[in-house]
C-alpha atoms as a PDB file:
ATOM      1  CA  UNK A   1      44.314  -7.718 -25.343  1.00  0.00           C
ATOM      2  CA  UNK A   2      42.716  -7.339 -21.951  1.00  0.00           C
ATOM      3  CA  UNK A   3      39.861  -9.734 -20.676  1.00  0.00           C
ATOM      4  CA  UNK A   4      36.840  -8.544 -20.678  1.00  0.00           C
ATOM      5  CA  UNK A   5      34.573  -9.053 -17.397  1.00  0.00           C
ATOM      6  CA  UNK A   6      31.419 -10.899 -17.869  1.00  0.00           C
ATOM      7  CA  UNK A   7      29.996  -8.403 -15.383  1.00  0.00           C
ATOM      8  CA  UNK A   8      28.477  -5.744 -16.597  1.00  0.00           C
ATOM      9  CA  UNK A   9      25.864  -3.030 -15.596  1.00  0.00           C
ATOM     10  CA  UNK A  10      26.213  -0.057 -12.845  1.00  0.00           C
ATOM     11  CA  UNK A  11      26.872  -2.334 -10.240  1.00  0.00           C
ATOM     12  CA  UNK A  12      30.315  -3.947 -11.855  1.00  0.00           C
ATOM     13  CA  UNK A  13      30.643  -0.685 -14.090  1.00  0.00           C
ATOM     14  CA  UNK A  14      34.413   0.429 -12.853  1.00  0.00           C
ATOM     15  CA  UNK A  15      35.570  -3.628 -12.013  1.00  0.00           C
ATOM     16  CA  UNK A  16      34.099  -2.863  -8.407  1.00  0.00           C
ATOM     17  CA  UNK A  17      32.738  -6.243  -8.116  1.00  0.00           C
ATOM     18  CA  UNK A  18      34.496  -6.805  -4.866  1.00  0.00           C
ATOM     19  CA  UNK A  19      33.280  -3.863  -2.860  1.00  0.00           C
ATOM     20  CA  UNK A  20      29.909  -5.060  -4.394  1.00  0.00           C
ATOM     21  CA  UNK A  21      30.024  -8.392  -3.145  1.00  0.00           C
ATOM     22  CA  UNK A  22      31.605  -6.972   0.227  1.00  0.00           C
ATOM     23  CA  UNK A  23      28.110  -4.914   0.704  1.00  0.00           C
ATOM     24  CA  UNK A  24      26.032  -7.867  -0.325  1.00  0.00           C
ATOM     25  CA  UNK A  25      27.497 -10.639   2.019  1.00  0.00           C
ATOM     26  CA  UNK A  26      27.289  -8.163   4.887  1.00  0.00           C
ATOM     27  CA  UNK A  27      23.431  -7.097   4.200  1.00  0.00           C
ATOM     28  CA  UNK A  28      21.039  -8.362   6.991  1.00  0.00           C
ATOM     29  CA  UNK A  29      19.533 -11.139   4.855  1.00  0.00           C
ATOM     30  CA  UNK A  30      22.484 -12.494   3.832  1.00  0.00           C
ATOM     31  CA  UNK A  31      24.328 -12.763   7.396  1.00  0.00           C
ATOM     32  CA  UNK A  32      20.816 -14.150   8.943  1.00  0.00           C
ATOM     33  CA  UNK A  33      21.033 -16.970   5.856  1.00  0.00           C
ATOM     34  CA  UNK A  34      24.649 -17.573   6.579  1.00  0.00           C
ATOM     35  CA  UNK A  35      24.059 -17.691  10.248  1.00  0.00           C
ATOM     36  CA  UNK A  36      21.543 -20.020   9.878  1.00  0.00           C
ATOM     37  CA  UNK A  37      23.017 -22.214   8.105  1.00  0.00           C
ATOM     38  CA  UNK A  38      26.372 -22.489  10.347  1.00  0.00           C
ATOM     39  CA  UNK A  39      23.486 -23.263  13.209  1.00  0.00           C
ATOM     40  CA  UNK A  40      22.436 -26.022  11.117  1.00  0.00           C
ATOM     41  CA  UNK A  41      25.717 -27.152  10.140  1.00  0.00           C
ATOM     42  CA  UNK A  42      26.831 -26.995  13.966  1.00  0.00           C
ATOM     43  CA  UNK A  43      24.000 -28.499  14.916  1.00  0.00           C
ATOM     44  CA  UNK A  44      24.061 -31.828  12.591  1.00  0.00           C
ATOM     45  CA  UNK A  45      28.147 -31.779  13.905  1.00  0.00           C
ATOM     46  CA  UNK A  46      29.602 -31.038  10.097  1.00  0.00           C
ATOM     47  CA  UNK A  47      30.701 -27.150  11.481  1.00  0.00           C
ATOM     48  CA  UNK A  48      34.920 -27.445  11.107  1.00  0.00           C
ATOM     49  CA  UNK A  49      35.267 -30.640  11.003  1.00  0.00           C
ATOM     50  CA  UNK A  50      36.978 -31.289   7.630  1.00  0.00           C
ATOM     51  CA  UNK A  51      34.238 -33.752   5.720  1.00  0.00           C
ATOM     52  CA  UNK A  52      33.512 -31.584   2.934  1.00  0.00           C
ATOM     53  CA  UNK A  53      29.878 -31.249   3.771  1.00  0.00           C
ATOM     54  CA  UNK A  54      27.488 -28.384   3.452  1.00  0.00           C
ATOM     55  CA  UNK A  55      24.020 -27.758   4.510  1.00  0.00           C
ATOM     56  CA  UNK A  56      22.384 -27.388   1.394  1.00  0.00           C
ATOM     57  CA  UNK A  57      18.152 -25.962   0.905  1.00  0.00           C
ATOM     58  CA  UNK A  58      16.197 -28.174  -1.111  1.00  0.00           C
ATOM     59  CA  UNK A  59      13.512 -26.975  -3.564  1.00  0.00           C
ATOM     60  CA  UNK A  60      10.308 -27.789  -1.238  1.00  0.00           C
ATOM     61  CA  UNK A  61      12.804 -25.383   1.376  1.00  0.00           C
ATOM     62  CA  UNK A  62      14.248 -28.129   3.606  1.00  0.00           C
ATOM     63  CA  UNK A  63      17.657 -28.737   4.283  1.00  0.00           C
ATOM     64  CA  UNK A  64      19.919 -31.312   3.861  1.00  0.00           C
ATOM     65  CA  UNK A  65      23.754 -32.681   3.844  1.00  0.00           C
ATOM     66  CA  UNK A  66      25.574 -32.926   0.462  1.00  0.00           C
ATOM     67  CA  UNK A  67      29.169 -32.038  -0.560  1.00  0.00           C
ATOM     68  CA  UNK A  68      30.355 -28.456  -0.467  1.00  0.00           C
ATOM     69  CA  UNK A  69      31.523 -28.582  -3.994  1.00  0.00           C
ATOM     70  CA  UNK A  70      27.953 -29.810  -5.419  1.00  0.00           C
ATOM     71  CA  UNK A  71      26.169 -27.317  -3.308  1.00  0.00           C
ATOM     72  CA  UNK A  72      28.554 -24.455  -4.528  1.00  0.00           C
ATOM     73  CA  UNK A  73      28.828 -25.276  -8.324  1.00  0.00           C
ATOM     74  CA  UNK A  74      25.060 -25.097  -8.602  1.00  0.00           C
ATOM     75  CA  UNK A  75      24.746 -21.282  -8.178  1.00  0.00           C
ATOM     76  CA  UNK A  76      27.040 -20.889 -10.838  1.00  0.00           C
ATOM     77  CA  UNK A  77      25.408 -23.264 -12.909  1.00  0.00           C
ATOM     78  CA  UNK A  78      22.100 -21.103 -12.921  1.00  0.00           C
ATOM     79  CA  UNK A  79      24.115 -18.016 -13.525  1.00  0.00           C
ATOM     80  CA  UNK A  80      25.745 -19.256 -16.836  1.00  0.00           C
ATOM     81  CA  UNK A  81      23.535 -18.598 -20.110  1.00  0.00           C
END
């Protein structure tokens, strides 16, 4: 029995969800938020370096250091029902 994607809607309608995240990762917002962030993360000396850190916006829309795999699970956490 196949799997069936929990993406649904237009968007993911024919499995396309790569070619839709493709277009939404290279939108302007998204490539200003990324680049900003890699400023940060260059500029606090975490850019490539190996320690597992990621610069990470807090709720009152600061920033701050925290493990990559803490700052990455959360989105999915919010995503889940």
């Amino acid at each position: 029995m196949a799997r069936k994607s929990k993406y649904s809607g237009p968007k993911y309608a024919n499995g396309n969800y790569k070619s839709y995240q493709k277009e939404y990762d290279s939108s302007e917002l998204q490539i200003r938020k990324r680049s900003n962030l890699n400023k940060e993360n260059r500029k606090r000396g975490t850019y490539g370096n190996g320690d597992g850190k990621d610069v990470s916006h807090k709720k009152d829309g600061s920033t701050t250091l925290e493990p990559a795999s803490k700052n990455r699970a959360r989105v999915g956490k919010a995503r889940k029902a």
